[in-house]
Protein backbone atom coordinates (compact mmCIF):
# COMPACT_ATOMS: atom_id res chain seq x y z
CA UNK A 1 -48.62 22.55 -0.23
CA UNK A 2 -47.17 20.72 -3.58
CA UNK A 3 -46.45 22.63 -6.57
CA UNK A 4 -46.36 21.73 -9.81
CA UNK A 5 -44.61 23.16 -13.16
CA UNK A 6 -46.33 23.28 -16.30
CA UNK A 7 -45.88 25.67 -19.53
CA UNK A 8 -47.50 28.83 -20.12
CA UNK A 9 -49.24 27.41 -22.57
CA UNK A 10 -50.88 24.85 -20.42
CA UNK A 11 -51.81 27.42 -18.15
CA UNK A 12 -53.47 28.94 -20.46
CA UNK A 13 -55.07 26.27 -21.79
CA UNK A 14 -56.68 25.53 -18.21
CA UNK A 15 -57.95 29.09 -17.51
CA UNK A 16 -59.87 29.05 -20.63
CA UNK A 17 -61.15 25.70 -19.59
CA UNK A 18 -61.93 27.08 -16.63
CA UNK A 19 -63.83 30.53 -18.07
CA UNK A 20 -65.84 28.12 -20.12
CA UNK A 21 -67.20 25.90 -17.53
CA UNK A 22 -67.81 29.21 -15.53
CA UNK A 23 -69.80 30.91 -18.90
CA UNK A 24 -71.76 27.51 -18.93
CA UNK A 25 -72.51 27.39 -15.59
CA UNK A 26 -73.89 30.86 -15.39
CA UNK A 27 -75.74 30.02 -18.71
CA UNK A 28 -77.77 27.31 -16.75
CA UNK A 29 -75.77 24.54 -17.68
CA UNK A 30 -76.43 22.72 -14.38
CA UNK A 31 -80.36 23.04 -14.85
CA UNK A 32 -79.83 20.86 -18.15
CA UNK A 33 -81.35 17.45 -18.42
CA UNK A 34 -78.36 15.47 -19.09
CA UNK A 35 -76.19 17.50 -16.59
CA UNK A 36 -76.16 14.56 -14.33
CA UNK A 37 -75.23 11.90 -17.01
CA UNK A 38 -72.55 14.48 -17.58
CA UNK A 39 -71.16 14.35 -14.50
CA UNK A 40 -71.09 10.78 -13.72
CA UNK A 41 -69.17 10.45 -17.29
CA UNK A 42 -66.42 13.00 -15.14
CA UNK A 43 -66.33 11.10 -12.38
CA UNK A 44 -65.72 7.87 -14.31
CA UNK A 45 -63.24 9.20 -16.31
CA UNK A 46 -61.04 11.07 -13.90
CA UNK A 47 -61.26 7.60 -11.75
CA UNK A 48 -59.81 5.80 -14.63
CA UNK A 49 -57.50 8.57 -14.90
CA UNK A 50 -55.99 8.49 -11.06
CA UNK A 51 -57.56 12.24 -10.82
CA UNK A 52 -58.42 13.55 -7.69
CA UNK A 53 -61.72 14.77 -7.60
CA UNK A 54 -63.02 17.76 -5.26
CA UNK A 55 -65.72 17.20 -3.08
């Protein structure tokens, strides 16, 4: 497994990220009309960006 360094404050950063996809999701986010346009927009950007997706 790779590691990677980042700051604290990054870290924190992403965990809050992460809470607030989690509060959205549990809100019914993913019932939402546009939650498909939504994720298509991800997928195209994190292609542009070289990020690796889960799937």
């Amino acid at each position: 497994m790779e590691t990677v360094t980042i700051t604290k404050e990054e870290h924190q950063r992403l965990l809050r990220a992460e809470v607030w996809v989690d509060a959205l999701e549990a809100a019914g986010v993913d019932n939402w009309e546009g939650c498909a346009e939504a994720a298509q927009i991800y997928r195209e950007f994190c292609e542009e960006e070289g990020l690796l997706l889960d799937e």
